[in-house]
C-alpha atoms as a PDB file:
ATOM      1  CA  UNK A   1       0.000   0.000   0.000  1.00  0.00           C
ATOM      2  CA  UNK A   2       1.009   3.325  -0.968  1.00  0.00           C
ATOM      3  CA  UNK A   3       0.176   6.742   1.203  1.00  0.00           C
ATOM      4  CA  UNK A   4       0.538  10.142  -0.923  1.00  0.00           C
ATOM      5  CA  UNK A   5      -0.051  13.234  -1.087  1.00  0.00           C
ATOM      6  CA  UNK A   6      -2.550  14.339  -3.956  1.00  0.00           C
ATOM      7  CA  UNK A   7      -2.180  16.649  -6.972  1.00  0.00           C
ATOM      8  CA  UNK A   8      -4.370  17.999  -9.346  1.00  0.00           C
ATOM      9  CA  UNK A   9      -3.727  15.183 -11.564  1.00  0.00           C
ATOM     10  CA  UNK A  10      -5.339  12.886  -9.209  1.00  0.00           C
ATOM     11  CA  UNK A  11      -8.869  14.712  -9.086  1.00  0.00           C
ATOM     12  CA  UNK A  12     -10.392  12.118 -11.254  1.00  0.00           C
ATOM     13  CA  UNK A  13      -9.156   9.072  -9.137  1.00  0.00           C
ATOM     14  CA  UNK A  14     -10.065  11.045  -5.820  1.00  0.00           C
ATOM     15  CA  UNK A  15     -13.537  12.231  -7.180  1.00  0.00           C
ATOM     16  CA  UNK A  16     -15.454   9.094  -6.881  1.00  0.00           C
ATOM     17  CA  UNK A  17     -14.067   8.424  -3.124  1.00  0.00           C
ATOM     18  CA  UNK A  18     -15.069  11.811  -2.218  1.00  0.00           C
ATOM     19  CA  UNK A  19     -18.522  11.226  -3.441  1.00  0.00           C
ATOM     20  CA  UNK A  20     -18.881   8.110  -1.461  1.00  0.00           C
ATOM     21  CA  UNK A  21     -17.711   9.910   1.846  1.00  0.00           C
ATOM     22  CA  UNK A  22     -20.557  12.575   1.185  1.00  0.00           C
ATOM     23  CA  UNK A  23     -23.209   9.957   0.543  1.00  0.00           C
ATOM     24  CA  UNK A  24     -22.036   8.629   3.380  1.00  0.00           C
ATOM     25  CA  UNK A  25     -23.067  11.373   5.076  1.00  0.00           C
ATOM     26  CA  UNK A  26     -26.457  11.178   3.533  1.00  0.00           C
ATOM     27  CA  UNK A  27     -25.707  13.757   0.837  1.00  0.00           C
ATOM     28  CA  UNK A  28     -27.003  13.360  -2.882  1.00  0.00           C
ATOM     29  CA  UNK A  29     -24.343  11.810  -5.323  1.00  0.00           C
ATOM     30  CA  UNK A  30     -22.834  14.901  -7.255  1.00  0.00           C
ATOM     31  CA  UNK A  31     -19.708  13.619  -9.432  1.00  0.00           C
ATOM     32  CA  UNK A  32     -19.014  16.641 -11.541  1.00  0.00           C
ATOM     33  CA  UNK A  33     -19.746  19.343  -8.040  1.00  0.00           C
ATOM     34  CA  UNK A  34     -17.170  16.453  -6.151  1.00  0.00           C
ATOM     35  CA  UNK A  35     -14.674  16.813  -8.898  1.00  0.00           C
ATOM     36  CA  UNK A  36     -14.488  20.769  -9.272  1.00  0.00           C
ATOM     37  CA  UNK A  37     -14.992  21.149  -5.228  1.00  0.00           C
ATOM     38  CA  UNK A  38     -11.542  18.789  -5.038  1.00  0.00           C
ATOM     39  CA  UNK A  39      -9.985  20.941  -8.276  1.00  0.00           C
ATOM     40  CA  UNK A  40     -10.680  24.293  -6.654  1.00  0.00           C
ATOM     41  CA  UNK A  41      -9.076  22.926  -3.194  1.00  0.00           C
ATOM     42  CA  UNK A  42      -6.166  21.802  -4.263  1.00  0.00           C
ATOM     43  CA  UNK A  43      -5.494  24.560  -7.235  1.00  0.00           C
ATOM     44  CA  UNK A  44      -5.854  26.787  -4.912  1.00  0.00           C
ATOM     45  CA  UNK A  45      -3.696  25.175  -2.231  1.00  0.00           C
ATOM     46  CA  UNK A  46      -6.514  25.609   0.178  1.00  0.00           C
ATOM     47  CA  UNK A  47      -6.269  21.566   1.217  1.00  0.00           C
ATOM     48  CA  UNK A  48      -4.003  19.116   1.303  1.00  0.00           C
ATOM     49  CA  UNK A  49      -5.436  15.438   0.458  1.00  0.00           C
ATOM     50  CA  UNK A  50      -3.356  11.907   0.934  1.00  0.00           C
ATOM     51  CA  UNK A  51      -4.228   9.061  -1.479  1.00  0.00           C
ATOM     52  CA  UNK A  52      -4.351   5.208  -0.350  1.00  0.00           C
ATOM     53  CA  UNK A  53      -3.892   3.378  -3.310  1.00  0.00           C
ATOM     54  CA  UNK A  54      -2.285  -0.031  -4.452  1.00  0.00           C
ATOM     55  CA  UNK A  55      -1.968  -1.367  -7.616  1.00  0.00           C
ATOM     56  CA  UNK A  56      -3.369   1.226  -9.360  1.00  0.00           C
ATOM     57  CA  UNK A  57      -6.892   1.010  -7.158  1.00  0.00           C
ATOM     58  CA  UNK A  58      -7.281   4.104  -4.851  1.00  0.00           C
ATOM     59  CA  UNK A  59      -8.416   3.028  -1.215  1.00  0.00           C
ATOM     60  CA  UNK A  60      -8.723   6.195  -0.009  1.00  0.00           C
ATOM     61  CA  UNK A  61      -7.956   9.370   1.470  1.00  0.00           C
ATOM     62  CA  UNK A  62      -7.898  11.656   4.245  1.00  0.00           C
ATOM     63  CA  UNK A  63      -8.258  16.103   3.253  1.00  0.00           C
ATOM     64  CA  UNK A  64      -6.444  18.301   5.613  1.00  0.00           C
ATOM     65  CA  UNK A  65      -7.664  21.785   5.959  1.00  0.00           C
ATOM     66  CA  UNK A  66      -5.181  24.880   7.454  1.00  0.00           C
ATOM     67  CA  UNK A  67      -5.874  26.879  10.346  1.00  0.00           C
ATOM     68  CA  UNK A  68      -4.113  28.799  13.149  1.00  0.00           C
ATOM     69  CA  UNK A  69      -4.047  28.836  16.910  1.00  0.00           C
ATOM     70  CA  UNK A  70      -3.983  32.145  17.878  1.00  0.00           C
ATOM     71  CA  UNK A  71      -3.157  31.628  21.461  1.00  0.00           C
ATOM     72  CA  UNK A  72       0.039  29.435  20.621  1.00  0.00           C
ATOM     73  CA  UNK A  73       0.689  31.455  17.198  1.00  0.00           C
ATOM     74  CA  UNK A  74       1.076  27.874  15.656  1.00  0.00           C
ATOM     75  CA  UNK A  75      -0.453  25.916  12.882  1.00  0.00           C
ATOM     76  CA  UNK A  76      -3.518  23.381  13.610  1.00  0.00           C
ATOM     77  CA  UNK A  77      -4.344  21.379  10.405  1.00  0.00           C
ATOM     78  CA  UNK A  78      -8.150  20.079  10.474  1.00  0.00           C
ATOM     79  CA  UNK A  79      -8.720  16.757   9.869  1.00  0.00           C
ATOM     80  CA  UNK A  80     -11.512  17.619   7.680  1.00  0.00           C
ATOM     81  CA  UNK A  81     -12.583  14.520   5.682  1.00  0.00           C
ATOM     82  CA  UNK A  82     -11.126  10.504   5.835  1.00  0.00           C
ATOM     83  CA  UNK A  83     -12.713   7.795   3.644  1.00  0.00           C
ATOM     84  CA  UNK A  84     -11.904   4.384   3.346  1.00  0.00           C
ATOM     85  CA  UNK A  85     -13.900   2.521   0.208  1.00  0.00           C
ATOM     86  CA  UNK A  86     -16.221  -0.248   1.827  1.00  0.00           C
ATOM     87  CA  UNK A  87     -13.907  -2.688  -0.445  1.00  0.00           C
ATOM     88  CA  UNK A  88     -11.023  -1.948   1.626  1.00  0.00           C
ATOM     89  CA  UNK A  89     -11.680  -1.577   4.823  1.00  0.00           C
ATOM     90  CA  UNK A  90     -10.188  -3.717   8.388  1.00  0.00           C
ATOM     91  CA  UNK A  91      -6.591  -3.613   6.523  1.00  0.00           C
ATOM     92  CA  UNK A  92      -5.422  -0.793   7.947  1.00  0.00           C
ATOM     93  CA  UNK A  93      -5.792   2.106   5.713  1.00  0.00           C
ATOM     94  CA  UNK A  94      -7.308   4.209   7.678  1.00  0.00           C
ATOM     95  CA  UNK A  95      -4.700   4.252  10.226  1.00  0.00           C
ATOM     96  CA  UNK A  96      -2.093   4.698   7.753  1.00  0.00           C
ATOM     97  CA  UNK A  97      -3.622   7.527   6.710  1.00  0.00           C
ATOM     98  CA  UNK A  98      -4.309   8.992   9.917  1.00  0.00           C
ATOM     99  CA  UNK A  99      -0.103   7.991  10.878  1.00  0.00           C
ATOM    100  CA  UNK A 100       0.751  10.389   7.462  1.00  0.00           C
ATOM    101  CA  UNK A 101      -1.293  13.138   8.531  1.00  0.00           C
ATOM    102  CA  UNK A 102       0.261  13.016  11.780  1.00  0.00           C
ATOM    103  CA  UNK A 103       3.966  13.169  10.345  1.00  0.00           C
ATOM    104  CA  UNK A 104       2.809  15.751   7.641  1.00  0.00           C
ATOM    105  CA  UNK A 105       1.762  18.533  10.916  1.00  0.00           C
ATOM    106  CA  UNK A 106       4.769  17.670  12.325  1.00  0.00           C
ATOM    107  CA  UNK A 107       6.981  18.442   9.371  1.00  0.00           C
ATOM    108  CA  UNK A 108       4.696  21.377   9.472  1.00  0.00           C
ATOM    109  CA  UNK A 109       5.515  22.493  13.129  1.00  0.00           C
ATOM    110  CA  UNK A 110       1.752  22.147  13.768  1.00  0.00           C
ATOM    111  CA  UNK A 111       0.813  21.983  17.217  1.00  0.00           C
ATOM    112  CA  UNK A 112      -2.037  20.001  16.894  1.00  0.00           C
ATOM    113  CA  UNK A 113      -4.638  17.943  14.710  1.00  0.00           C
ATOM    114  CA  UNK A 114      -8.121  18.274  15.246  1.00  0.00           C
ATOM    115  CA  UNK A 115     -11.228  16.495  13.847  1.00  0.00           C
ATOM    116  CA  UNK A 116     -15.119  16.049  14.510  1.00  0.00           C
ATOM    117  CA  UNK A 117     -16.847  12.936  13.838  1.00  0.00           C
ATOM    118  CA  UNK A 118     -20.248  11.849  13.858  1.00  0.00           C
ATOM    119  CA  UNK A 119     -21.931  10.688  17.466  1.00  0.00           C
ATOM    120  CA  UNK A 120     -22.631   7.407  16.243  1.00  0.00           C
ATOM    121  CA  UNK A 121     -20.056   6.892  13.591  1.00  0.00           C
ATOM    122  CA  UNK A 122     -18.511   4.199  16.380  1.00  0.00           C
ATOM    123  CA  UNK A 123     -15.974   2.590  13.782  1.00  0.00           C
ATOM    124  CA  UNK A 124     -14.246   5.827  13.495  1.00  0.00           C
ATOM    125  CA  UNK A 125     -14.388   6.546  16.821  1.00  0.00           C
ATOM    126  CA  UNK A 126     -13.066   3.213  17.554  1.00  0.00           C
ATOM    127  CA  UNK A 127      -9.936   4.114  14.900  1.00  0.00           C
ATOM    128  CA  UNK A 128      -9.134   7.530  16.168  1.00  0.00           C
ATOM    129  CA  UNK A 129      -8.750   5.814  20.155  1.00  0.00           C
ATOM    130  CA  UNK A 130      -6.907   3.491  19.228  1.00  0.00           C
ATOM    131  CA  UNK A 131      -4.327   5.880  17.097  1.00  0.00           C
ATOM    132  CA  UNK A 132      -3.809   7.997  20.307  1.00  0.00           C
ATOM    133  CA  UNK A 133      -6.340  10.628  19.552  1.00  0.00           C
ATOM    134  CA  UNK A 134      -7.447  12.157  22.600  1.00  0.00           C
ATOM    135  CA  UNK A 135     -11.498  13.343  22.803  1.00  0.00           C
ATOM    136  CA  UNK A 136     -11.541  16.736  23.318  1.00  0.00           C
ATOM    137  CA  UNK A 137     -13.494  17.637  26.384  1.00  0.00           C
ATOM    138  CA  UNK A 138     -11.943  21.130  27.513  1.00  0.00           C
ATOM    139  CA  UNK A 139     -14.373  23.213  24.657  1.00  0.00           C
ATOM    140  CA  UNK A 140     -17.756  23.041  23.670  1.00  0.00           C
ATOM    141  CA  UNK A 141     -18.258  22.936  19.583  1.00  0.00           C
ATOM    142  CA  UNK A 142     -20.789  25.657  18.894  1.00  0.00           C
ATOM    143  CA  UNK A 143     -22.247  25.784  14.736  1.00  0.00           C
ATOM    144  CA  UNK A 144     -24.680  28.807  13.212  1.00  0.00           C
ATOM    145  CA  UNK A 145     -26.222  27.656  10.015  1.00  0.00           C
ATOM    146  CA  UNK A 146     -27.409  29.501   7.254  1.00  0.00           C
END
């Protein structure tokens, strides 16, 4: 298995996955909006996105999104989106993914990574414990909609 980081030229491969992650999260299947939200991300350097693929089949992937702590004046990278295809999943993908995300904020000097996850999305929960993630339980997530 092979963990790497993304370019544009990988859009079309990375597409699909990222349209299975959103139905996931019981949103409509939307190819061509999946493909030009990924080309705008990445052309615009606004995300970075690691690819698990092996013989030529992508797996895959994990989107990192930039931010700032302002009370550290350090770099926090959100842990925006990870996606493992149903195919592939219980080999360990996810956890690599998650272990190159970790070495890419430290290369970085990031102080931390962050993520949310769905209440009852156990399996991932059940990942991110066992990779030493650490449930946040200082803050309180707040969210205005439009």
């Amino acid at each position: 298995m092979n963990i790497r980081r993304a370019t544009i030229a990988d859009i079309d491969s990375i597409a699909p996955l990222f349209d299975q992650y959103r139905q996931f999260y019981k949103q409509p299947s939307h190819l061509e909006s999946a493909t030009a939200f990924l080309t705008e991300r990445l052309s615009k350097h606004e995300s970075i996105v690691f690819l698990a693929e092996e013989n030529s089949h992508f797996m895959g992937f994990v989107q990192l999104y930039p931010s700032w702590s302002s009370v550290s004046m350090k770099r926090v990278w959100i842990l925006n989106d990870l996606f493992v295809s149903p195919a592939f999943r219980g080999k360990g993908i996810g956890k690599n993914l998650l272990e190159a995300c970790t070495q890419f904020a430290k290369e970085t000097g990031a102080i931390s990574l962050t993520l949310k996850t769905a209440v009852d999305n156990k399996p991932a929960q059940r990942l991110y414990d066992s990779c030493g993630w650490i449930q946040e339980t200082k803050f309180i997530s707040y969210k205005f909609t439009f």
